[in-house]
C-alpha atoms as a PDB file:
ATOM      1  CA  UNK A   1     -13.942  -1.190  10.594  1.00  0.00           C
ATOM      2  CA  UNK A   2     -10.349  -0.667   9.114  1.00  0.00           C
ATOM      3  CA  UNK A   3     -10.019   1.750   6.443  1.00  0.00           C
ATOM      4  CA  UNK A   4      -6.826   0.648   3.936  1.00  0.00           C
ATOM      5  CA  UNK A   5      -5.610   3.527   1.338  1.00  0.00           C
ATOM      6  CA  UNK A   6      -4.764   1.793  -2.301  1.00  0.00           C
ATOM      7  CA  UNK A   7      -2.022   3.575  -3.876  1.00  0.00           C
ATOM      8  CA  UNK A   8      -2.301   2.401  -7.781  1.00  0.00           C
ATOM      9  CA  UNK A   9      -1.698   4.493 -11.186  1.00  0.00           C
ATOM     10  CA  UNK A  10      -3.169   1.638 -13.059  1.00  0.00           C
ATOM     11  CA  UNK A  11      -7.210   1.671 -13.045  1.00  0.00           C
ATOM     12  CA  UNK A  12      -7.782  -2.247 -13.557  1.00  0.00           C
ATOM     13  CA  UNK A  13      -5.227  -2.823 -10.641  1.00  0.00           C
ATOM     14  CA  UNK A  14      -6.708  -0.348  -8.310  1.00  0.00           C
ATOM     15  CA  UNK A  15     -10.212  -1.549  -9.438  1.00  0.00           C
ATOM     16  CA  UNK A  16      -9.331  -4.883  -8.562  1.00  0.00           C
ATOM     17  CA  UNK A  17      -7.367  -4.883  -5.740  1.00  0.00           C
ATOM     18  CA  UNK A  18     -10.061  -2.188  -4.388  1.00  0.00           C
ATOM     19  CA  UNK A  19     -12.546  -4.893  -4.793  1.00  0.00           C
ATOM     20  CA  UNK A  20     -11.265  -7.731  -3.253  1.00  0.00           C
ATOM     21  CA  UNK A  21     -10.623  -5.859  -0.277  1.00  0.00           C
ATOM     22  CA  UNK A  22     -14.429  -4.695   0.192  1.00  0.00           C
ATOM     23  CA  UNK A  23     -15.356  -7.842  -0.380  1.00  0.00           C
ATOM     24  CA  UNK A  24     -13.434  -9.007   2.483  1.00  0.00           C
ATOM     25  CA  UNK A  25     -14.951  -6.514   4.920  1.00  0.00           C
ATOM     26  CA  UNK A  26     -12.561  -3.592   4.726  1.00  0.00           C
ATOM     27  CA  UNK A  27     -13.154   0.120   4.343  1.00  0.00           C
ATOM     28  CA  UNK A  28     -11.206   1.321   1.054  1.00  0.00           C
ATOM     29  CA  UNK A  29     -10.238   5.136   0.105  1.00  0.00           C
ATOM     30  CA  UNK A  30      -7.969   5.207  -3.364  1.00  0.00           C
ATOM     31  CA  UNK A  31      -5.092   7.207  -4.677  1.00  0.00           C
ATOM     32  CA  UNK A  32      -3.777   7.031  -8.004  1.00  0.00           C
ATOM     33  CA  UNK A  33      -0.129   7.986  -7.255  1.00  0.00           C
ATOM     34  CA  UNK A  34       2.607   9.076  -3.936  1.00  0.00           C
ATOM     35  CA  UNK A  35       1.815  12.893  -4.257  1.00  0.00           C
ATOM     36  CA  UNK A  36      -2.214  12.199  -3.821  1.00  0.00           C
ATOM     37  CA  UNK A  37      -1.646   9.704  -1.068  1.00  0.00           C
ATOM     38  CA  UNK A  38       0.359  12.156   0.936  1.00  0.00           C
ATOM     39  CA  UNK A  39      -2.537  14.679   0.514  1.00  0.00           C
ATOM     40  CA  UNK A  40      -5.004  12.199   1.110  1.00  0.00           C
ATOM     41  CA  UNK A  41      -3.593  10.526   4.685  1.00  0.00           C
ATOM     42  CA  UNK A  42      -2.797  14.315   5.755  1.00  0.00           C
ATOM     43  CA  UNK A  43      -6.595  14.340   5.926  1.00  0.00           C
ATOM     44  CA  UNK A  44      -7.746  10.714   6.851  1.00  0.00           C
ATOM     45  CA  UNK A  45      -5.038   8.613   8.753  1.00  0.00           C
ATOM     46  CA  UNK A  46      -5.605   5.286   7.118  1.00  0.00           C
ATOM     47  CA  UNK A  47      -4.640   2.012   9.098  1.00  0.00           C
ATOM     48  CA  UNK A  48      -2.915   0.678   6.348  1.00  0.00           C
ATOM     49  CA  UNK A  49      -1.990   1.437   3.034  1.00  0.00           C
ATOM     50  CA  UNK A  50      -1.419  -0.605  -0.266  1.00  0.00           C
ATOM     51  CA  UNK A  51       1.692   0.899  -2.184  1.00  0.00           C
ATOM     52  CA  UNK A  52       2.576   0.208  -5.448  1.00  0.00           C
ATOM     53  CA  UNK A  53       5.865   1.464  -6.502  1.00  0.00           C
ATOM     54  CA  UNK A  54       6.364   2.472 -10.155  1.00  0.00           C
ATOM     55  CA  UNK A  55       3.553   5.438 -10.357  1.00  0.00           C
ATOM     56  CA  UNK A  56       4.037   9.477 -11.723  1.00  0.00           C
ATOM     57  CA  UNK A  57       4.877  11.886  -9.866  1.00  0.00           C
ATOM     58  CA  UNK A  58       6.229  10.109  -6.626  1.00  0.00           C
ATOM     59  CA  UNK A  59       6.890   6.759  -6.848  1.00  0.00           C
ATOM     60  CA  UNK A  60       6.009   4.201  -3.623  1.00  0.00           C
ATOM     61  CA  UNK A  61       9.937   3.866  -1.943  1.00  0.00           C
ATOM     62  CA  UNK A  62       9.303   7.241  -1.791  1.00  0.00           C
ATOM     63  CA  UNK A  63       5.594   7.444  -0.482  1.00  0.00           C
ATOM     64  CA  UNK A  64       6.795   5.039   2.189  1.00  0.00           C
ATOM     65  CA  UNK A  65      10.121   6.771   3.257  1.00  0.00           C
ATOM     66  CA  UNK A  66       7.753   9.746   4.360  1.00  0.00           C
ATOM     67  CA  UNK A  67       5.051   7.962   5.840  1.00  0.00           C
ATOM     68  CA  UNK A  68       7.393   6.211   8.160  1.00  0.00           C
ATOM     69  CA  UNK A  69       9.554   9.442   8.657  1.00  0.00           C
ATOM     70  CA  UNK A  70       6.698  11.273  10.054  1.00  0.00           C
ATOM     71  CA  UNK A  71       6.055  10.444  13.973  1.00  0.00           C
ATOM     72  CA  UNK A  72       2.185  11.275  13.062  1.00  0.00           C
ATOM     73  CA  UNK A  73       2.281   8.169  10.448  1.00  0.00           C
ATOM     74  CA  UNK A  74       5.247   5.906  11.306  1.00  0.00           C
ATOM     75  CA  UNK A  75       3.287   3.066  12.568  1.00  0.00           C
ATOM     76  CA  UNK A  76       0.677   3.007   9.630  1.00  0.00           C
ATOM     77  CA  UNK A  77       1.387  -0.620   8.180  1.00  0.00           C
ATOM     78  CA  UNK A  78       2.805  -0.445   4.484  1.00  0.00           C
ATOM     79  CA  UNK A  79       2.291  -3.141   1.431  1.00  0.00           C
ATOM     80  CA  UNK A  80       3.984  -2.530  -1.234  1.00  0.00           C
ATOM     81  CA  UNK A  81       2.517  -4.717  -4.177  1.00  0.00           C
ATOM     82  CA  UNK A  82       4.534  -4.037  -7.194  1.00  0.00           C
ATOM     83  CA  UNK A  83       5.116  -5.480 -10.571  1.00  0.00           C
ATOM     84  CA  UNK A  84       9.441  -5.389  -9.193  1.00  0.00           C
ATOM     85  CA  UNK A  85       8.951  -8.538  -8.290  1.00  0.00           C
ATOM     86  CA  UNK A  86      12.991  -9.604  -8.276  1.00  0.00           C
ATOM     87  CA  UNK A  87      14.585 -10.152  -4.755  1.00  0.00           C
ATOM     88  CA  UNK A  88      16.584  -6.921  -4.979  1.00  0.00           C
ATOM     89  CA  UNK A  89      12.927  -4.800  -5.407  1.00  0.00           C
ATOM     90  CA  UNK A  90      11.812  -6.573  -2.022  1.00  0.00           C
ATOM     91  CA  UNK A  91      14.496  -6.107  -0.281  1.00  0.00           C
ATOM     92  CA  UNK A  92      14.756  -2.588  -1.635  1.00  0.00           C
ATOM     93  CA  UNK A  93      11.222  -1.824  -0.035  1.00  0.00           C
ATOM     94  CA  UNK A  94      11.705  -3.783   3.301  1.00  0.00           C
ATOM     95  CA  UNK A  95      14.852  -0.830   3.330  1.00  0.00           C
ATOM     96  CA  UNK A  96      12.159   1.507   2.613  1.00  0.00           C
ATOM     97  CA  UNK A  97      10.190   0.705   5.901  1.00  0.00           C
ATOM     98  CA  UNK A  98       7.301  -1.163   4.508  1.00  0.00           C
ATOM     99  CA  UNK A  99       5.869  -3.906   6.817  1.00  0.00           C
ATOM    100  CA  UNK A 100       5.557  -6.294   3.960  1.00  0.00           C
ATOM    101  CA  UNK A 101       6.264  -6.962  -0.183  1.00  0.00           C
ATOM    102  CA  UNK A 102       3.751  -8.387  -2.773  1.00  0.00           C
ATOM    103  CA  UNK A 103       4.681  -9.447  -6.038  1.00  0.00           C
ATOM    104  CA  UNK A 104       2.128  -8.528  -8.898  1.00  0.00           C
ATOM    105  CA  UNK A 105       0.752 -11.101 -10.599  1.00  0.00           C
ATOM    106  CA  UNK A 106      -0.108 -12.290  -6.666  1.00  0.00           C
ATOM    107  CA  UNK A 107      -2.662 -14.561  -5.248  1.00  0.00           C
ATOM    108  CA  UNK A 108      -5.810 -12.991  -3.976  1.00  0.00           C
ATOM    109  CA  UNK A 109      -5.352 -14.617  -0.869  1.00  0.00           C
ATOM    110  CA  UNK A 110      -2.127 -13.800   0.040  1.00  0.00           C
ATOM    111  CA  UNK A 111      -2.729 -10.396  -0.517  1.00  0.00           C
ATOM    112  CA  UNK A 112      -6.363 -10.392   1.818  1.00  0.00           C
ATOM    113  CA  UNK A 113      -3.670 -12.673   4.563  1.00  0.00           C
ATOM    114  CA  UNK A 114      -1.126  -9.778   4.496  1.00  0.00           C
ATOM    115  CA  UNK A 115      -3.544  -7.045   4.488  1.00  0.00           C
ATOM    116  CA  UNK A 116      -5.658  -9.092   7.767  1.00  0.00           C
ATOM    117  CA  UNK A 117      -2.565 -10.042   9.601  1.00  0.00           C
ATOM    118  CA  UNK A 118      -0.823  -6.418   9.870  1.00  0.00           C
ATOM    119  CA  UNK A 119      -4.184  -4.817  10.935  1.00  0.00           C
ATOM    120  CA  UNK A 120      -4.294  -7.294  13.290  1.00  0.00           C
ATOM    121  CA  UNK A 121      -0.331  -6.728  14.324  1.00  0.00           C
END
């Protein structure tokens, strides 16, 4: 079963987005901001983590410029899901290295599709 790390300051989103992925089947670990993440897939490679970008202490560009700097966790499939939702904030985070962009308020659906198709990638 695929384990996916949720990276999300805000409780209800995390709660949420933490949900609908278990309900779909997937094994979910949480983080509630960059520094925590790093610690955490140190630890427990995930095989795919959920990124949101404005967060304390290290926001997600950053989170994902180290993941995919690092040989041991360049191929771990990124989503950023973030609240930036304007064409320069995607394109920003494709620059970053993340496999793909969600715009918050987003669909349940497409989120579950992204999250389904990269682990299957």
């Amino acid at each position: 079963m695929s384990t996916v790390l949720v990276v999300e300051d805000s409780v209800a989103q995390r709660e949420m987005i933490t949900g609908l992925l278990r309900e779909n089947g997937l094994t979910v670990a949480v983080a509630s901001d960059g520094v925590e993440a790093l610690e955490h897939i140190q630890g427990t490679r995930p095989d795919l983590v959920v990124l949101d970008i404005v967060m304390p202490r290290m926001n997600g560009y950053e989170v994902c410029r180290r993941l995919k700097a690092d040989p041991e966790t360049q191929d771990v499939p990124v989503v950023m899901c973030s609240s930036k939702g304007e064409e320069f904030d995607r394109y920003w985070g494709m620059k970053q290295g993340a496999d793909a962009y969600i715009a918050k308020p987003f669909q349940a659906r497409e989120l579950v599709g992204t999250v389904k198709q990269l682990l299957r990638g």
